[in-house]
PDB file of N, CA and C in Angstrom:
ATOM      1  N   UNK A   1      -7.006  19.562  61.018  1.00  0.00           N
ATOM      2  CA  UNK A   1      -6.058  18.500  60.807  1.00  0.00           C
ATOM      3  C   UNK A   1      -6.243  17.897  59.424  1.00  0.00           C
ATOM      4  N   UNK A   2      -5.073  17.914  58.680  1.00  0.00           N
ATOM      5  CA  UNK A   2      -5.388  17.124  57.275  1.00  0.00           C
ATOM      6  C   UNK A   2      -5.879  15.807  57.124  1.00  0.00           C
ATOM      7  N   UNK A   3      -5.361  14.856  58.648  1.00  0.00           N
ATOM      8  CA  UNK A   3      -6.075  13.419  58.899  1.00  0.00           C
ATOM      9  C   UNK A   3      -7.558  13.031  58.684  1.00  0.00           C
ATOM     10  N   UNK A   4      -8.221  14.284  59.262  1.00  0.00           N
ATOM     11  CA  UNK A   4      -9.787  14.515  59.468  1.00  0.00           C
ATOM     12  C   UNK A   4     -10.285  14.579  58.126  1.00  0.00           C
ATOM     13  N   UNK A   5      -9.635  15.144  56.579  1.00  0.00           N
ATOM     14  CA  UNK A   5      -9.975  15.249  55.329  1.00  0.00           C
ATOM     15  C   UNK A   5     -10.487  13.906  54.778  1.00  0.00           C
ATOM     16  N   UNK A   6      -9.216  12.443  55.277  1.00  0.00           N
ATOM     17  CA  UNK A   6      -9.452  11.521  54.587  1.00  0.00           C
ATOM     18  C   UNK A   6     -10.413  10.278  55.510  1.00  0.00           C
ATOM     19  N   UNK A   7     -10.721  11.420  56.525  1.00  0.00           N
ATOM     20  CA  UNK A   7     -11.741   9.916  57.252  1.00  0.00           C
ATOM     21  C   UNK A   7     -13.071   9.720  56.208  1.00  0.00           C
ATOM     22  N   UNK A   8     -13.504   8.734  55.811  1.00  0.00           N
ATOM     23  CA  UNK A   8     -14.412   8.057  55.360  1.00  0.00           C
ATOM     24  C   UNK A   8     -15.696   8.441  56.072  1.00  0.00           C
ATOM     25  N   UNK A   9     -16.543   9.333  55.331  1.00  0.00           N
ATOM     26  CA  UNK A   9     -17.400  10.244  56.123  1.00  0.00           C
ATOM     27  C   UNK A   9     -19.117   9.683  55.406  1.00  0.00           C
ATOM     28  N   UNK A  10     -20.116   9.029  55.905  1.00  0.00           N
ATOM     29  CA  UNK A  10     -21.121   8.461  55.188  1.00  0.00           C
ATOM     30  C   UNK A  10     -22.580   9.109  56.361  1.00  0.00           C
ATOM     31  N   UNK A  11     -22.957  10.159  55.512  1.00  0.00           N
ATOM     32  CA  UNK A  11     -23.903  10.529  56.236  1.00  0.00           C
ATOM     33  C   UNK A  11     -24.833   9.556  57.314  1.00  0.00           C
ATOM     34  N   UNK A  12     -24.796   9.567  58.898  1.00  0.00           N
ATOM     35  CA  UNK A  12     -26.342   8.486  59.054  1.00  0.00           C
ATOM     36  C   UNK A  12     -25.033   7.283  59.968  1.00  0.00           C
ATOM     37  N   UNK A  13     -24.001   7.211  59.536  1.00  0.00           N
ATOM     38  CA  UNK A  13     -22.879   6.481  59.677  1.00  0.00           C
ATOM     39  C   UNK A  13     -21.999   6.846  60.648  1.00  0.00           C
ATOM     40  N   UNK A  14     -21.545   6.098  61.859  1.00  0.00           N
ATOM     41  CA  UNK A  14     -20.229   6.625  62.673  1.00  0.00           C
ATOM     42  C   UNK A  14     -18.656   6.590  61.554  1.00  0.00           C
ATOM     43  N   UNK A  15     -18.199   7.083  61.862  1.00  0.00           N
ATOM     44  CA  UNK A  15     -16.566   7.202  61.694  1.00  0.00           C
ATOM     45  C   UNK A  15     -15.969   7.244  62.932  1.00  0.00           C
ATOM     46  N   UNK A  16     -14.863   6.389  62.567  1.00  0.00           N
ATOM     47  CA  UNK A  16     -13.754   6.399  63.289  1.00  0.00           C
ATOM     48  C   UNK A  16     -12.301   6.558  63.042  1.00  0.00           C
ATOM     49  N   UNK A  17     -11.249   7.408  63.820  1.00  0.00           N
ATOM     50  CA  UNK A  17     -10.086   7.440  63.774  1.00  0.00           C
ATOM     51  C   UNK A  17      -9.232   6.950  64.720  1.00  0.00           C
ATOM     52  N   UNK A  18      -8.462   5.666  64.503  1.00  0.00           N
ATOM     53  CA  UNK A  18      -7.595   5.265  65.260  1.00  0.00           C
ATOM     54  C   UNK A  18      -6.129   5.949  65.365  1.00  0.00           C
ATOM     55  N   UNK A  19      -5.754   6.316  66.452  1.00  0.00           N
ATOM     56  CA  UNK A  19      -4.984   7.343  66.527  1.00  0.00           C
ATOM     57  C   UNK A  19      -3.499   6.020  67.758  1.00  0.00           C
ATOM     58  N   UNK A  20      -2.341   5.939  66.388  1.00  0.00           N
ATOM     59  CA  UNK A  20      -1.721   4.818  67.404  1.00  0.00           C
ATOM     60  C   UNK A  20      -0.526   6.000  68.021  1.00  0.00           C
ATOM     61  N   UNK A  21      -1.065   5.805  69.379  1.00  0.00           N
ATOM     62  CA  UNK A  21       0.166   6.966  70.244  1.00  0.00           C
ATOM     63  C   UNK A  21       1.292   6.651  71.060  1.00  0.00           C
ATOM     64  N   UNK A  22       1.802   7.400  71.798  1.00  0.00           N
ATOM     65  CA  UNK A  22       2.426   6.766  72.807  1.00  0.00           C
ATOM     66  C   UNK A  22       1.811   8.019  73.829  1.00  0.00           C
ATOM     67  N   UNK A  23       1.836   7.491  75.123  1.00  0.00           N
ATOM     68  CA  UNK A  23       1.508   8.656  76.254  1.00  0.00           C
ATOM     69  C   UNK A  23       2.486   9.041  76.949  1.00  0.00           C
ATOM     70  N   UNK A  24       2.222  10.182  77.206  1.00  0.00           N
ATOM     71  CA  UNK A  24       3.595  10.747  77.800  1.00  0.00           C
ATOM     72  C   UNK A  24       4.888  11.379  76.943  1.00  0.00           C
ATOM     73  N   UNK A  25       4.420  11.160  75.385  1.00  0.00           N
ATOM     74  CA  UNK A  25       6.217  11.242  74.866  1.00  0.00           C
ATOM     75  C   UNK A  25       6.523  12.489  75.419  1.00  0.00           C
ATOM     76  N   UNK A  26       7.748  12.709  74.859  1.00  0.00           N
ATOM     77  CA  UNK A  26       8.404  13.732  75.231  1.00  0.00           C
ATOM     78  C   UNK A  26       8.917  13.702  76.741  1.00  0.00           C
ATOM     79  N   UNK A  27       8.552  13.313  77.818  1.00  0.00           N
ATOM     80  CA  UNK A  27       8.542  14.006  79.479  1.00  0.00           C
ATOM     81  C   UNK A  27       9.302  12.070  79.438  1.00  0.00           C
ATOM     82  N   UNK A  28      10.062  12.464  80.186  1.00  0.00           N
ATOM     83  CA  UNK A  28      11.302  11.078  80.222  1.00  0.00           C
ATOM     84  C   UNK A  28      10.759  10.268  81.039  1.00  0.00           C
ATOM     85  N   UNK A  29      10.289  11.064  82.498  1.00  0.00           N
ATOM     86  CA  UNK A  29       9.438   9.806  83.448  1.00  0.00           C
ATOM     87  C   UNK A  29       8.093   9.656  83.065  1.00  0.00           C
ATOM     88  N   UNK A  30       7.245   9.914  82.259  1.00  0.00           N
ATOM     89  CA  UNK A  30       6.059   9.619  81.787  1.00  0.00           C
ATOM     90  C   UNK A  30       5.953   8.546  80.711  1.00  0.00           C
ATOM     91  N   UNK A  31       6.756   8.674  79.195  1.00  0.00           N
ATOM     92  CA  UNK A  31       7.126   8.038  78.145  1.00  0.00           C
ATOM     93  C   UNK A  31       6.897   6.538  78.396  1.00  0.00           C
ATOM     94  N   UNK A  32       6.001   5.854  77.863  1.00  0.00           N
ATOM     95  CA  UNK A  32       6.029   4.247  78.038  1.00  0.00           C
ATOM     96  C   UNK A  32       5.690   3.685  79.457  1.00  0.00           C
ATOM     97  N   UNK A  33       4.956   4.166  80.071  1.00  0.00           N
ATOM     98  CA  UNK A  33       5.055   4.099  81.863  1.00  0.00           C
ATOM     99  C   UNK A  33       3.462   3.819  81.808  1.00  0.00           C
ATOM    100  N   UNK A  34       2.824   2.918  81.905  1.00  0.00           N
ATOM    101  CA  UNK A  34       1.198   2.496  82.212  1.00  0.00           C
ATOM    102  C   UNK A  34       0.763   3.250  83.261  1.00  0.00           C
ATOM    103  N   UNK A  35       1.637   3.389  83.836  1.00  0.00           N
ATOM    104  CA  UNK A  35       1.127   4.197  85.651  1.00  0.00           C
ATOM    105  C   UNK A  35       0.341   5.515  85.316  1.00  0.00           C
ATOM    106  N   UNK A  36       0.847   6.041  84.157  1.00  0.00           N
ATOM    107  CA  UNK A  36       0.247   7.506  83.615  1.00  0.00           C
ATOM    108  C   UNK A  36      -1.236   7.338  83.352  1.00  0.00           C
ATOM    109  N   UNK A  37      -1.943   6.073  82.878  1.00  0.00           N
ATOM    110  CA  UNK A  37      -2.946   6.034  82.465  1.00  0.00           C
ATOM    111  C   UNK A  37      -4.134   6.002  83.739  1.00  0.00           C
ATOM    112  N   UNK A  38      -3.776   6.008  84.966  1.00  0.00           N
ATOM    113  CA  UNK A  38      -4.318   5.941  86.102  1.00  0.00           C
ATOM    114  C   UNK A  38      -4.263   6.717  86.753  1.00  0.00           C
ATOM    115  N   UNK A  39      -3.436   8.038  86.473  1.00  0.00           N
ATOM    116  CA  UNK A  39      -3.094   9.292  87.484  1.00  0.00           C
ATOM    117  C   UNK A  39      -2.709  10.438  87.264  1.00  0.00           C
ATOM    118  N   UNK A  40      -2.817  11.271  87.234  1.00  0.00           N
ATOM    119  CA  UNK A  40      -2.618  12.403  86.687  1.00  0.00           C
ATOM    120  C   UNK A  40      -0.933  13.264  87.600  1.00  0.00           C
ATOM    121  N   UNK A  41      -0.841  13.922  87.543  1.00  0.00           N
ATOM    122  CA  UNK A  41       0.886  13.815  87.717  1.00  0.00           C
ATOM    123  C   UNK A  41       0.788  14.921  89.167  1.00  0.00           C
ATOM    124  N   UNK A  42       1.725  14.893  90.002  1.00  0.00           N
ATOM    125  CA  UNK A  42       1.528  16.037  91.339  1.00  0.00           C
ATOM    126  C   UNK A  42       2.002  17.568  90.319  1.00  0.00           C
ATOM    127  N   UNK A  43       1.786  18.216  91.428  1.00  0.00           N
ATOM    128  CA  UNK A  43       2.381  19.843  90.773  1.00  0.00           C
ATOM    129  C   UNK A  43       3.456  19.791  90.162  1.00  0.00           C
ATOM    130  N   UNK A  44       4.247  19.129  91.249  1.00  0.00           N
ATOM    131  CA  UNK A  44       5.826  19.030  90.905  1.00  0.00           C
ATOM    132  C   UNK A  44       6.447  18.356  89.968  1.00  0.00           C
ATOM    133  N   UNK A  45       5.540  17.342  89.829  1.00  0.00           N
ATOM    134  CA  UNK A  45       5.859  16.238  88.246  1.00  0.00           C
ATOM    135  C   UNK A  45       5.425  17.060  87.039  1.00  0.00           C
ATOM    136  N   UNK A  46       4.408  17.622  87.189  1.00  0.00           N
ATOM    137  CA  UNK A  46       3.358  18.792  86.268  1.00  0.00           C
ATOM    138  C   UNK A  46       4.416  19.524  85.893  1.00  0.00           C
ATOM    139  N   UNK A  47       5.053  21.025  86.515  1.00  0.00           N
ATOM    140  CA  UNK A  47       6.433  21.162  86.368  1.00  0.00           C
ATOM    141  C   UNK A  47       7.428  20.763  85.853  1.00  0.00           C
ATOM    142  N   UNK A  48       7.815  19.757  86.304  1.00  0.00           N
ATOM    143  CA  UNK A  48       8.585  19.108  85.847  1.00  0.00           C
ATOM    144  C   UNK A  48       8.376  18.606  84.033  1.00  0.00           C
ATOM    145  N   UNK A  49       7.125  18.058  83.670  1.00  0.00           N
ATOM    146  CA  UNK A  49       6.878  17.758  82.822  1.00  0.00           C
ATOM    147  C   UNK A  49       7.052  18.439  81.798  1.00  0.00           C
ATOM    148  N   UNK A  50       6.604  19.869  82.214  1.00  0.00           N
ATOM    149  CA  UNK A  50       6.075  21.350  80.876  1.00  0.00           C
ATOM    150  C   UNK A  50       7.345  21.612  80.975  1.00  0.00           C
ATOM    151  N   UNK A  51       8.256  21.495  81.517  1.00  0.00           N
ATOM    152  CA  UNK A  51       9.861  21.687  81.625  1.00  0.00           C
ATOM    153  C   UNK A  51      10.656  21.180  80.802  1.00  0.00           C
ATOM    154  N   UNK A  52      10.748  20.077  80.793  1.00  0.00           N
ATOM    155  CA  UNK A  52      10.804  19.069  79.633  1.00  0.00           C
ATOM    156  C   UNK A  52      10.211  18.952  78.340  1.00  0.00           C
ATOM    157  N   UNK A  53       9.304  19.293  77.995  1.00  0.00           N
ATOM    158  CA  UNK A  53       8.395  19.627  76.457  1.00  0.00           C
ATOM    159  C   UNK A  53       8.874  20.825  75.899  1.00  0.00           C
ATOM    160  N   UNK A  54       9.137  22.166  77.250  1.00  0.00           N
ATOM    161  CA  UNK A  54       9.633  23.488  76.651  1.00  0.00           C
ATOM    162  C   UNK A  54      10.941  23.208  76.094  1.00  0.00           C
ATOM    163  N   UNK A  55      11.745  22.532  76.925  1.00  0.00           N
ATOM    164  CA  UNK A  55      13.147  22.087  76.206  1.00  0.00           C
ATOM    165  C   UNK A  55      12.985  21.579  74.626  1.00  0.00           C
ATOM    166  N   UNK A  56      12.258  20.217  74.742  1.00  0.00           N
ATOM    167  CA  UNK A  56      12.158  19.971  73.645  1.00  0.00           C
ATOM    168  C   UNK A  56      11.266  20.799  72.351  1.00  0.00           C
ATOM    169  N   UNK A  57      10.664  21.767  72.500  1.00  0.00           N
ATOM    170  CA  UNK A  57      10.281  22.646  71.883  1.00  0.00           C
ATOM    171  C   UNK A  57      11.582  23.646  70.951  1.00  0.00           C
ATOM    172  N   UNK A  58      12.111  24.046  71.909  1.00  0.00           N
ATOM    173  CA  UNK A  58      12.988  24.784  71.280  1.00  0.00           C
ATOM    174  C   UNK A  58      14.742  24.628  71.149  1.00  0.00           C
ATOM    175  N   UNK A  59      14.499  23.090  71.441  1.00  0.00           N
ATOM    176  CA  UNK A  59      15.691  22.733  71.329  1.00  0.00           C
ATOM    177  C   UNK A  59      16.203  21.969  69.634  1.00  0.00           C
TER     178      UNK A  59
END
């Protein structure tokens, strides 16, 4: 990742990268939904989900 080039790197020293996201983008019932951060999705939402990303992949 080119991000990783400009982290501030001091031997002996932690680094950190704040990474501001959203969870879920892409998948319409996941996107902005807190509930995601507590559960992981059934088969059928799972499905559903990679369904939705493939669209937006090659759409």
């Amino acid at each position: 990742m080119h991000a990783l080039e400009h982290v501030p790197f001091e031997p002996g020293k932690p680094s950190a990268i704040v990474a501001h996201t959203v969870k879920g983008k892409g998948v319409s019932f996941m996107e902005g939904v807190p509930m995601w951060h507590l559960r992981g999705p059934s088969k059928d939402e799972a499905r559903k989900a990679f369904a939705e990303l493939a669209r937006g992949l090659w759409s």
